[in-house]
PDB file of N, CA and C in Angstrom:
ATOM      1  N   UNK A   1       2.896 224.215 190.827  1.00  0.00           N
ATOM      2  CA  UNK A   1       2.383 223.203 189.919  1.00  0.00           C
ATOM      3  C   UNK A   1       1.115 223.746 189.255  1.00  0.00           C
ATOM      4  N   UNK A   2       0.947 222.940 188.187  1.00  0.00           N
ATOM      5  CA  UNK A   2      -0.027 223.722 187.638  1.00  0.00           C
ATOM      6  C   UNK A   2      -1.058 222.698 186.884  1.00  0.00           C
ATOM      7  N   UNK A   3      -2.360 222.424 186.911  1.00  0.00           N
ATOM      8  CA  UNK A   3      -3.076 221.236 186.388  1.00  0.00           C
ATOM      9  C   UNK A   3      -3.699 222.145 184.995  1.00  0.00           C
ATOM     10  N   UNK A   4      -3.271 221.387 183.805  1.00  0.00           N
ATOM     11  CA  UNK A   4      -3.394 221.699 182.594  1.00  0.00           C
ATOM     12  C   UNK A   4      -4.659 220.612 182.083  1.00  0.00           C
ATOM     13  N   UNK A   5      -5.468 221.302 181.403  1.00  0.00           N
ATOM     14  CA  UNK A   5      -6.633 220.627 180.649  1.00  0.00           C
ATOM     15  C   UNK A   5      -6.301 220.965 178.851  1.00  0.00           C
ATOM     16  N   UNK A   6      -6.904 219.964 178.123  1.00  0.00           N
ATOM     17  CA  UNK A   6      -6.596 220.104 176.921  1.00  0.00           C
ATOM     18  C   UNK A   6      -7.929 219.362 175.860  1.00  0.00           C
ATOM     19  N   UNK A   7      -8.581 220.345 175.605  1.00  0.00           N
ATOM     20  CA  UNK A   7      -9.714 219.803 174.658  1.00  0.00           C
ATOM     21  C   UNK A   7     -10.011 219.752 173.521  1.00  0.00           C
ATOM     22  N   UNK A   8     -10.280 218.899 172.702  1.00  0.00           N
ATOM     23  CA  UNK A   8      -9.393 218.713 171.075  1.00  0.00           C
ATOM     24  C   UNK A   8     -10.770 217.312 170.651  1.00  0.00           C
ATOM     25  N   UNK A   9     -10.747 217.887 168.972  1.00  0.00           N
ATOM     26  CA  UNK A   9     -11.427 216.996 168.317  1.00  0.00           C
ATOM     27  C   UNK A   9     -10.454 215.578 168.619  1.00  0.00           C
ATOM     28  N   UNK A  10     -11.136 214.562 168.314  1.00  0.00           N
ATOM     29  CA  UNK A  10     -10.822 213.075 168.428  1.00  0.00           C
ATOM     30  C   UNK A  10      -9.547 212.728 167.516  1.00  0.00           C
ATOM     31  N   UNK A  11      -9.891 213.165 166.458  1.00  0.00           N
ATOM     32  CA  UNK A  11      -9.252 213.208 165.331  1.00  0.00           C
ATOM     33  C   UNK A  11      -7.684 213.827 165.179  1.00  0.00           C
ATOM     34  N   UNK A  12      -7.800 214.608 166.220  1.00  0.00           N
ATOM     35  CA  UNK A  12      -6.392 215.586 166.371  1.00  0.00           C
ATOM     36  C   UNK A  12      -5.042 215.151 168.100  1.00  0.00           C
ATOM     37  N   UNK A  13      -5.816 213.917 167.624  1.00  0.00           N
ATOM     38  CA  UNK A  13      -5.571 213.083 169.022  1.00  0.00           C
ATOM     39  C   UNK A  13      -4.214 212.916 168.881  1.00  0.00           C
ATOM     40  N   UNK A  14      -3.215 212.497 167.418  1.00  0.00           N
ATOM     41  CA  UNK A  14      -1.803 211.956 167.454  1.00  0.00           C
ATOM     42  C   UNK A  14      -1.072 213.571 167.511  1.00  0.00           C
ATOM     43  N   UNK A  15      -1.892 214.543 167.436  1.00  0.00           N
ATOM     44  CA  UNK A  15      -1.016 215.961 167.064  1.00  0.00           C
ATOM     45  C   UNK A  15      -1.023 216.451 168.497  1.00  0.00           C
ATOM     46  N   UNK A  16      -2.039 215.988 169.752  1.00  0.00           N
ATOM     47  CA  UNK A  16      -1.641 216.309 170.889  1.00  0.00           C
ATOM     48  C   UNK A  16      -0.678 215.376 171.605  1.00  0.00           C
ATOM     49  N   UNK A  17      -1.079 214.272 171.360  1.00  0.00           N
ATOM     50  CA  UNK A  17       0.407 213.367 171.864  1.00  0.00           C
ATOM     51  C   UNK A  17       1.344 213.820 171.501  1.00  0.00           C
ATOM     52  N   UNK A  18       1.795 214.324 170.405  1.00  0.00           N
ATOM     53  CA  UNK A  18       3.183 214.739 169.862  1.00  0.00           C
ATOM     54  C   UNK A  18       3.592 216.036 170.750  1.00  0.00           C
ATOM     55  N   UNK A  19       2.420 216.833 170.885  1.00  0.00           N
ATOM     56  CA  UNK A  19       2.711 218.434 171.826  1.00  0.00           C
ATOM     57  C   UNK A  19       3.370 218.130 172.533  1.00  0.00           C
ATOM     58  N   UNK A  20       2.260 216.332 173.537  1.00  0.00           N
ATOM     59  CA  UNK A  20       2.791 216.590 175.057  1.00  0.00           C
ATOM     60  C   UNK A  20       4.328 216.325 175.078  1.00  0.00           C
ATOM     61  N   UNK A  21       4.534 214.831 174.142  1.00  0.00           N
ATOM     62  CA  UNK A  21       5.878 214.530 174.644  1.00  0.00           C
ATOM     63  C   UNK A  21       7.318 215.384 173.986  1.00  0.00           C
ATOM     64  N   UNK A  22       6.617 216.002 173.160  1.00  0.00           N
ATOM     65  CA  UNK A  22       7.778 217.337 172.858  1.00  0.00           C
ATOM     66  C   UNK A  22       8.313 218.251 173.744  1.00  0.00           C
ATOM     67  N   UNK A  23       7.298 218.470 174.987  1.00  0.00           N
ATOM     68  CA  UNK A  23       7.110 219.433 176.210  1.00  0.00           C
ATOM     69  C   UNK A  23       7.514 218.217 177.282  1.00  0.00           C
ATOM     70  N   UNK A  24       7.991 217.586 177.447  1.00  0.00           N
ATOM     71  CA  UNK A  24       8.421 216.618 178.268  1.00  0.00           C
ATOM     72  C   UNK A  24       7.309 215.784 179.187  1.00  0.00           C
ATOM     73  N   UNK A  25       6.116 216.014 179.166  1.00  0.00           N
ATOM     74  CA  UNK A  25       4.935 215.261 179.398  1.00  0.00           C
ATOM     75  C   UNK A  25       5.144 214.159 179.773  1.00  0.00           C
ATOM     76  N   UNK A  26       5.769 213.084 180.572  1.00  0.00           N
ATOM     77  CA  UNK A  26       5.344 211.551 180.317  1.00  0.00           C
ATOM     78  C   UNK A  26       4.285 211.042 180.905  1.00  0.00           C
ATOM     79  N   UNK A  27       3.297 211.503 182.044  1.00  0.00           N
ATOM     80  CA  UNK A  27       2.291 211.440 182.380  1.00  0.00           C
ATOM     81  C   UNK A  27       1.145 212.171 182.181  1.00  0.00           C
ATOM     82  N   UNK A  28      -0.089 212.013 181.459  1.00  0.00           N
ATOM     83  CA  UNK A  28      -1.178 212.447 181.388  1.00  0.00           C
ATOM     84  C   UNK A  28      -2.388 211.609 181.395  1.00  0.00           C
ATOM     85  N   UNK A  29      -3.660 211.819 181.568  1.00  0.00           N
ATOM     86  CA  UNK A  29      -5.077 211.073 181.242  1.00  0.00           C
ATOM     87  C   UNK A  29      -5.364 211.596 180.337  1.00  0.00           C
ATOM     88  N   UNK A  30      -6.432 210.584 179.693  1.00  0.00           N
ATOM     89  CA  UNK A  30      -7.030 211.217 178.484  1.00  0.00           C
ATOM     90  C   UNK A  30      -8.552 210.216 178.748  1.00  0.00           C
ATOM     91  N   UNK A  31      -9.341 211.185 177.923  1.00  0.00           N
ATOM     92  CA  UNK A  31     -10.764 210.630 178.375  1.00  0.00           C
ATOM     93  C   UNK A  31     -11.477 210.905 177.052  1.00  0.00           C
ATOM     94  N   UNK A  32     -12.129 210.542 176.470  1.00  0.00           N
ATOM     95  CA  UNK A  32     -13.372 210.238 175.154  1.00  0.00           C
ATOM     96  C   UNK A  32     -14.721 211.105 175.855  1.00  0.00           C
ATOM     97  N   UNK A  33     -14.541 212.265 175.422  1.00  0.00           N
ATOM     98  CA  UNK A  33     -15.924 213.122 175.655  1.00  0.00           C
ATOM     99  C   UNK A  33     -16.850 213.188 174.423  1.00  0.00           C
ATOM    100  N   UNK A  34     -18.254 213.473 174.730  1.00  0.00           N
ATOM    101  CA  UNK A  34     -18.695 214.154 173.902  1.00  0.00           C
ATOM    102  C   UNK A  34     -19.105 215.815 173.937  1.00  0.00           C
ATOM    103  N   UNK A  35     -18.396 216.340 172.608  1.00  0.00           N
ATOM    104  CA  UNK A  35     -18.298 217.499 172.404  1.00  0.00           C
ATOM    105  C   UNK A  35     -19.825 218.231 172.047  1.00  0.00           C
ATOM    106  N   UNK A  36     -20.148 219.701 172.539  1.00  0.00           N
ATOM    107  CA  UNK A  36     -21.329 219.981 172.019  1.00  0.00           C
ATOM    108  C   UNK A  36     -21.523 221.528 171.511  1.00  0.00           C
ATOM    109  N   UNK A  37     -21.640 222.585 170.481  1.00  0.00           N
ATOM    110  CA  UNK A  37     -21.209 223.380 170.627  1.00  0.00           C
ATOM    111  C   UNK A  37     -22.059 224.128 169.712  1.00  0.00           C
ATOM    112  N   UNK A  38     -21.971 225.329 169.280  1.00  0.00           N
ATOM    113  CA  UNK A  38     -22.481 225.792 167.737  1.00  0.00           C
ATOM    114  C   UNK A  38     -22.656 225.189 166.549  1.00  0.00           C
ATOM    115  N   UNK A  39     -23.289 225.178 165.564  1.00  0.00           N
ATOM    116  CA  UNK A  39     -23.493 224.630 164.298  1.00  0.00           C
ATOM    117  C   UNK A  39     -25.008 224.489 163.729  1.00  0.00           C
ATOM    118  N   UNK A  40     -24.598 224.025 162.357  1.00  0.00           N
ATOM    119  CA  UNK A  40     -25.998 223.573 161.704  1.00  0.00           C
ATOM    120  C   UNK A  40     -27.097 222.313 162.064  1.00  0.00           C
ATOM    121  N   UNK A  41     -27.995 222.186 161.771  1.00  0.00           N
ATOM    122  CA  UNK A  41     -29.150 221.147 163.184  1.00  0.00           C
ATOM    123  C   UNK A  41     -28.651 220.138 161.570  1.00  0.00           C
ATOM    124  N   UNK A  42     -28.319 218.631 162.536  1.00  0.00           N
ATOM    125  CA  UNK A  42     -28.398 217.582 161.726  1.00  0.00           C
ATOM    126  C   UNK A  42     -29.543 217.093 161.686  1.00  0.00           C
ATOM    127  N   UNK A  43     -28.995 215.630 160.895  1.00  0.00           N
ATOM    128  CA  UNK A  43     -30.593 214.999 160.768  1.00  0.00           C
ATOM    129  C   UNK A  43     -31.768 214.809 161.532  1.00  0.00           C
ATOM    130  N   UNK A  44     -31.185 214.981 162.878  1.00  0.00           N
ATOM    131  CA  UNK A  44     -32.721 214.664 163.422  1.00  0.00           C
ATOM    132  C   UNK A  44     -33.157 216.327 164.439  1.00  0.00           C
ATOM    133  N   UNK A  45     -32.787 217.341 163.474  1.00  0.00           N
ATOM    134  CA  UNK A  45     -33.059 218.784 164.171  1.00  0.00           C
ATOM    135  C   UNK A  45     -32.270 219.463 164.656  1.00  0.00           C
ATOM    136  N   UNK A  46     -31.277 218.828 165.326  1.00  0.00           N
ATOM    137  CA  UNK A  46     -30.527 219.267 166.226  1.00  0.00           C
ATOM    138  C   UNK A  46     -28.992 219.081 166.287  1.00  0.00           C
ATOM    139  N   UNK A  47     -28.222 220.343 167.103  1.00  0.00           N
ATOM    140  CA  UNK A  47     -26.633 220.248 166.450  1.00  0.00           C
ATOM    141  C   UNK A  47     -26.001 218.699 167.047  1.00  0.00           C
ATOM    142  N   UNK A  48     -25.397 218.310 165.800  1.00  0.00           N
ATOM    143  CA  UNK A  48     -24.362 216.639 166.189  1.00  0.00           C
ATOM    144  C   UNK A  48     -23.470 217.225 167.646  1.00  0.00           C
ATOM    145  N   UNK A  49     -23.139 215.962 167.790  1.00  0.00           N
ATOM    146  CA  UNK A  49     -22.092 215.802 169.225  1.00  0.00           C
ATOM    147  C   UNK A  49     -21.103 215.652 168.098  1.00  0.00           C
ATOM    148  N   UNK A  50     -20.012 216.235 168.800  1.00  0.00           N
ATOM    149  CA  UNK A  50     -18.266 215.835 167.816  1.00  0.00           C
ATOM    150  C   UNK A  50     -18.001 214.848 169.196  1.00  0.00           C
ATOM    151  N   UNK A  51     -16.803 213.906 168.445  1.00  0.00           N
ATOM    152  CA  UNK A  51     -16.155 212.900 169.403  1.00  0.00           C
ATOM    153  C   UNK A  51     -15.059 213.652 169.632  1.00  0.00           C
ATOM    154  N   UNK A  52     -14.569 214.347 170.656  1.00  0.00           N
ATOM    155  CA  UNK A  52     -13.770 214.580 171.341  1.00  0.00           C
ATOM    156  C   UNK A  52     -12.953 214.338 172.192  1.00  0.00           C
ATOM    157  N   UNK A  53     -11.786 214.581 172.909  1.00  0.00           N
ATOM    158  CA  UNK A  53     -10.998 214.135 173.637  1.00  0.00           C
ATOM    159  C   UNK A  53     -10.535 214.984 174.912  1.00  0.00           C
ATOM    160  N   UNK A  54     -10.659 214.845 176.055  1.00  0.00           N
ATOM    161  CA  UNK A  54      -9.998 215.558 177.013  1.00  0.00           C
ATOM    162  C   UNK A  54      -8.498 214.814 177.672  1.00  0.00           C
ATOM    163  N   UNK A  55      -7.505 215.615 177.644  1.00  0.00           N
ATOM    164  CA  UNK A  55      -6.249 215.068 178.494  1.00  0.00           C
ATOM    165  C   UNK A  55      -6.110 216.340 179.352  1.00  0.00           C
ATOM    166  N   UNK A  56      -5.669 215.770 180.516  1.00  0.00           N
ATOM    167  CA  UNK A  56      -5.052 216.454 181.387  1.00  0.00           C
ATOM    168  C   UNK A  56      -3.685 215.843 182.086  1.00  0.00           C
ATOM    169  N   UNK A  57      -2.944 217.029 182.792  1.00  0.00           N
ATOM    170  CA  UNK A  57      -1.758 216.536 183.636  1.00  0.00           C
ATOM    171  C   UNK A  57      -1.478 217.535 184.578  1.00  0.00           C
ATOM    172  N   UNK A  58      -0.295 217.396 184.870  1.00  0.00           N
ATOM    173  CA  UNK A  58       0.122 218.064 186.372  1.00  0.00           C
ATOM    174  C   UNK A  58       1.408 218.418 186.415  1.00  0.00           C
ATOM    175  N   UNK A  59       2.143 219.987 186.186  1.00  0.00           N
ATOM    176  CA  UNK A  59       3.551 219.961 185.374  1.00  0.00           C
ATOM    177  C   UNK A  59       3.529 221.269 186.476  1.00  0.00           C
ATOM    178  N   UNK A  60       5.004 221.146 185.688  1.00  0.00           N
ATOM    179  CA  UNK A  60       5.585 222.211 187.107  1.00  0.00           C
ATOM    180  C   UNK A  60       5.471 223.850 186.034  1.00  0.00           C
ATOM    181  N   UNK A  61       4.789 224.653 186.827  1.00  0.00           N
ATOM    182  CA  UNK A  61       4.763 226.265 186.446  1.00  0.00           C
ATOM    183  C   UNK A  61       5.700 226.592 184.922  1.00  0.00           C
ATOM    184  N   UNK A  62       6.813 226.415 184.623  1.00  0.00           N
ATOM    185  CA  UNK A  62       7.458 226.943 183.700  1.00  0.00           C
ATOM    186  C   UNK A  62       7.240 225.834 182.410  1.00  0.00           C
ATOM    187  N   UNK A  63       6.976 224.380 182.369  1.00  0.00           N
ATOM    188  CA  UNK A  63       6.163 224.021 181.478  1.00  0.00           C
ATOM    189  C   UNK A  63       5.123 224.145 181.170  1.00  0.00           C
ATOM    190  N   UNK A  64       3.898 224.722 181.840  1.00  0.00           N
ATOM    191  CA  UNK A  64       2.752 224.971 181.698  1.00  0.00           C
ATOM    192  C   UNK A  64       2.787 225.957 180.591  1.00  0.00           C
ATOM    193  N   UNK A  65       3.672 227.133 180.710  1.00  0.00           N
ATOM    194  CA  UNK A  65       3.915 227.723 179.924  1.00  0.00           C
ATOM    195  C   UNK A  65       3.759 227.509 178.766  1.00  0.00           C
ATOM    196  N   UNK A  66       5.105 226.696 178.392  1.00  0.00           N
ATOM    197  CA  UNK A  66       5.136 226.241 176.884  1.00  0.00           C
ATOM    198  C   UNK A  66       4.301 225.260 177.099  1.00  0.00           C
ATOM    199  N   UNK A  67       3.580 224.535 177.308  1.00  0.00           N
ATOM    200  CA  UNK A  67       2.377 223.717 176.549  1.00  0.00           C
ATOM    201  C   UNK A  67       1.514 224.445 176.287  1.00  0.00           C
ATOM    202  N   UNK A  68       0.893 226.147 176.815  1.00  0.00           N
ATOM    203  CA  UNK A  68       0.079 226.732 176.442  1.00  0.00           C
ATOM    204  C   UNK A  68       0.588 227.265 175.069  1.00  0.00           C
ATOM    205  N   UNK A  69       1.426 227.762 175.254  1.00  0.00           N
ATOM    206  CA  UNK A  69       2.354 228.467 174.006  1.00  0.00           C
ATOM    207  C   UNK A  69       2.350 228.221 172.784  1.00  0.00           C
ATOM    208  N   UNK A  70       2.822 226.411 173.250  1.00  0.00           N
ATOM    209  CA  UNK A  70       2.812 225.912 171.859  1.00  0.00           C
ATOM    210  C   UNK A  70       1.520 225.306 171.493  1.00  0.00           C
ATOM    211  N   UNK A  71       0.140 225.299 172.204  1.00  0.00           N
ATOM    212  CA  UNK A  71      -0.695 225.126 171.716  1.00  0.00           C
ATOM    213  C   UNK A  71      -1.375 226.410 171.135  1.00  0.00           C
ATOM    214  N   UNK A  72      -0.923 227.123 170.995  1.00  0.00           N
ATOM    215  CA  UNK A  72      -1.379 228.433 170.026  1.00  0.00           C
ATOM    216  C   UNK A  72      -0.947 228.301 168.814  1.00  0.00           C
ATOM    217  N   UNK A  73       0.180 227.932 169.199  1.00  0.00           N
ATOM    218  CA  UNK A  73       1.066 228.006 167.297  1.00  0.00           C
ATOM    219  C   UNK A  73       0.926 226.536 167.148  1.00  0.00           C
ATOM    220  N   UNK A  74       0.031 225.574 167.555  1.00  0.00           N
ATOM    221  CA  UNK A  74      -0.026 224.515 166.796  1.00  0.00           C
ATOM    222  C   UNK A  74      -1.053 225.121 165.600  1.00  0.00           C
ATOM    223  N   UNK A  75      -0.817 224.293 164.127  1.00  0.00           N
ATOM    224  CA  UNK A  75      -1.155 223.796 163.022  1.00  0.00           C
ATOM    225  C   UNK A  75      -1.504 222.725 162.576  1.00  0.00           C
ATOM    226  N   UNK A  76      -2.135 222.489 161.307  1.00  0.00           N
ATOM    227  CA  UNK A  76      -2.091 221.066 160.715  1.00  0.00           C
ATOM    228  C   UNK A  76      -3.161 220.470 161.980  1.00  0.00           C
ATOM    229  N   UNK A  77      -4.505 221.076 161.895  1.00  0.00           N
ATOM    230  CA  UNK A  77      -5.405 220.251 162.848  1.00  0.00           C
ATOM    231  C   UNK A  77      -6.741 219.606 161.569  1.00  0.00           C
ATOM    232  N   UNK A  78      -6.915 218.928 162.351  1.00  0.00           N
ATOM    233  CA  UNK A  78      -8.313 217.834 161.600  1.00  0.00           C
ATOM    234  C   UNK A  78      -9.344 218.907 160.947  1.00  0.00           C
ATOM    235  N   UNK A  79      -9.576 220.006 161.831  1.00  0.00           N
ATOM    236  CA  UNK A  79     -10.679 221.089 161.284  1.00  0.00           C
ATOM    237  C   UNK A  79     -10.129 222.459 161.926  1.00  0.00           C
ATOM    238  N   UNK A  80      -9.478 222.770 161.032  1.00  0.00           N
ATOM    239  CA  UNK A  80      -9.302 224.055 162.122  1.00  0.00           C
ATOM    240  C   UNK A  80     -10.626 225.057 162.621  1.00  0.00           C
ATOM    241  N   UNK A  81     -11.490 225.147 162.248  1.00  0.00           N
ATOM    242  CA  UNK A  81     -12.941 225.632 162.757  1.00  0.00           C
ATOM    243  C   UNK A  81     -13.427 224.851 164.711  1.00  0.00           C
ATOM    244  N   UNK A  82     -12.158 224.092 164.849  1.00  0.00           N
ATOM    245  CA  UNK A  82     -12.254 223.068 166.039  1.00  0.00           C
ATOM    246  C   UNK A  82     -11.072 223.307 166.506  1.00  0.00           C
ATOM    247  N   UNK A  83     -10.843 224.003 167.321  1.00  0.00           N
ATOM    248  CA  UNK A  83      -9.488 224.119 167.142  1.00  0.00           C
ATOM    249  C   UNK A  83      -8.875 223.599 168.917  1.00  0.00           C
ATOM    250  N   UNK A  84      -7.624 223.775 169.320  1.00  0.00           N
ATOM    251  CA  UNK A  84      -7.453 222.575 170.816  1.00  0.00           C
ATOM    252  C   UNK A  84      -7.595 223.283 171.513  1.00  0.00           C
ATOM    253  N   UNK A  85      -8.414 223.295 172.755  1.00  0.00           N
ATOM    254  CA  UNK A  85      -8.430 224.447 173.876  1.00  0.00           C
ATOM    255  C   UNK A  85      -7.453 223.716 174.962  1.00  0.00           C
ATOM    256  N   UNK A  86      -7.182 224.984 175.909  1.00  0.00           N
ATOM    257  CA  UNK A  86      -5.968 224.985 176.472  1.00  0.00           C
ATOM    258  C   UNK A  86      -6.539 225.679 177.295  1.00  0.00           C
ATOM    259  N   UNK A  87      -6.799 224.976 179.070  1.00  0.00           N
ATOM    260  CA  UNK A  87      -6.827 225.577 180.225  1.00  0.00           C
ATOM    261  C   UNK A  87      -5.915 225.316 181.348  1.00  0.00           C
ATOM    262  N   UNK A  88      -5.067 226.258 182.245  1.00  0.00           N
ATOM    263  CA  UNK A  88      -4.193 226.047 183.007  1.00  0.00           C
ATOM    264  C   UNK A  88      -5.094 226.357 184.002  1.00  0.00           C
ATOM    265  N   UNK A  89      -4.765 225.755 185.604  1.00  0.00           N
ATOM    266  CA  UNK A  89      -5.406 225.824 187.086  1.00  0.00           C
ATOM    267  C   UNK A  89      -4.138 225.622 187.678  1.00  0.00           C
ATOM    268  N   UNK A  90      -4.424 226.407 188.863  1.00  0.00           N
ATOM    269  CA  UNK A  90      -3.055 226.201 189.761  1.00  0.00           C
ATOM    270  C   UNK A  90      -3.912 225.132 191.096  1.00  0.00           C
ATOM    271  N   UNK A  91      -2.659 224.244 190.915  1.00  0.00           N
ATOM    272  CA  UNK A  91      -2.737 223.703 192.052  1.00  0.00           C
ATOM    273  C   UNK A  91      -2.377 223.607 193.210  1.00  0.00           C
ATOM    274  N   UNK A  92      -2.829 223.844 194.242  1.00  0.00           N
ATOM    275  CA  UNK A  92      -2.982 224.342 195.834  1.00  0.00           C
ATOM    276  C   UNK A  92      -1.930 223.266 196.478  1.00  0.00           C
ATOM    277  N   UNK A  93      -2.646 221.878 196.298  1.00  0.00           N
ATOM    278  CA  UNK A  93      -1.734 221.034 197.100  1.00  0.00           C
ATOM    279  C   UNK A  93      -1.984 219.504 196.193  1.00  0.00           C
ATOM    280  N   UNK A  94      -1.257 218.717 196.427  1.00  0.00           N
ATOM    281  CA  UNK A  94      -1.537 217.312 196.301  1.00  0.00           C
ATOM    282  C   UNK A  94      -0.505 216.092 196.687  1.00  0.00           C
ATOM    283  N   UNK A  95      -1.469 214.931 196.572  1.00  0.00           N
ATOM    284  CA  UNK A  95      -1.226 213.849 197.512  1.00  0.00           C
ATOM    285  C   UNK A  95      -0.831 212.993 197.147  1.00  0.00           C
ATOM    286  N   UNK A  96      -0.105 211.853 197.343  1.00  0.00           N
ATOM    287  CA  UNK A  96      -0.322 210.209 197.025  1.00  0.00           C
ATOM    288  C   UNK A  96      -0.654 209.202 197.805  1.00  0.00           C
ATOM    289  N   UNK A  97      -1.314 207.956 197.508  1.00  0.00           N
ATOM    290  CA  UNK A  97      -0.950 206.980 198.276  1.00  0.00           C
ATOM    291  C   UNK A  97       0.280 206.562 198.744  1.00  0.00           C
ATOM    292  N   UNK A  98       0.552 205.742 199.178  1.00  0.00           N
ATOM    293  CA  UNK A  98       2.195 205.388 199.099  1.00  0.00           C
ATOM    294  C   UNK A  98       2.055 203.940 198.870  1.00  0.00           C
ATOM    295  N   UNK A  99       3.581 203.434 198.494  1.00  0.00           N
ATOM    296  CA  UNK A  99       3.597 202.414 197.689  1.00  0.00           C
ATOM    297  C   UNK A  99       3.376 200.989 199.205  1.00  0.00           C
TER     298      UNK A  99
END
């Protein structure tokens, strides 16, 4: 298994939904970060926060794959100067409650 992270302007939010459930995804989180990074100092001196988005999930080894994959050859983003990062972690073990 493999725990996939995915970090993407706010804006490019319906073009990662579309990734995931193209890649068979039906479970993920998604969380409202603020982004902080290189650039020109805004109005009050200093570089803006972008509104950003983090999703993650939990897919088996040979999809991890293609969600990395095809987040390379994604296109058609909000800024491409922002473009979606894509981190894979392997996961050791995991648990549930039970019902």
């Amino acid at each position: 298994m493999k725990f996939i992270v995915l970090l993407y302007l706010e804006e490019d939010d319906t073009c990662v939904e579309r990734l995931l459930e193209r890649h068979g995804v039906a479970a993920y989180s998604r969380l409202s970060v603020e982004g902080h990074g290189e650039g020109g100092p805004g109005w009050y001196g200093s570089t803006s926060p972008y509104a950003s988005q983090m999703a993650f999930t939990v897919v088996p080894e040979e999809r991890a794959a293609e969600i990395l994959a095809a987040v390379e050859r994604c296109d058609g983003l909000a800024d491409p100067n922002h473009p979606i990062h894509a981190i894979q972690l392997g996961v050791e073990s995991a648990v549930a409650t039970r019902p």
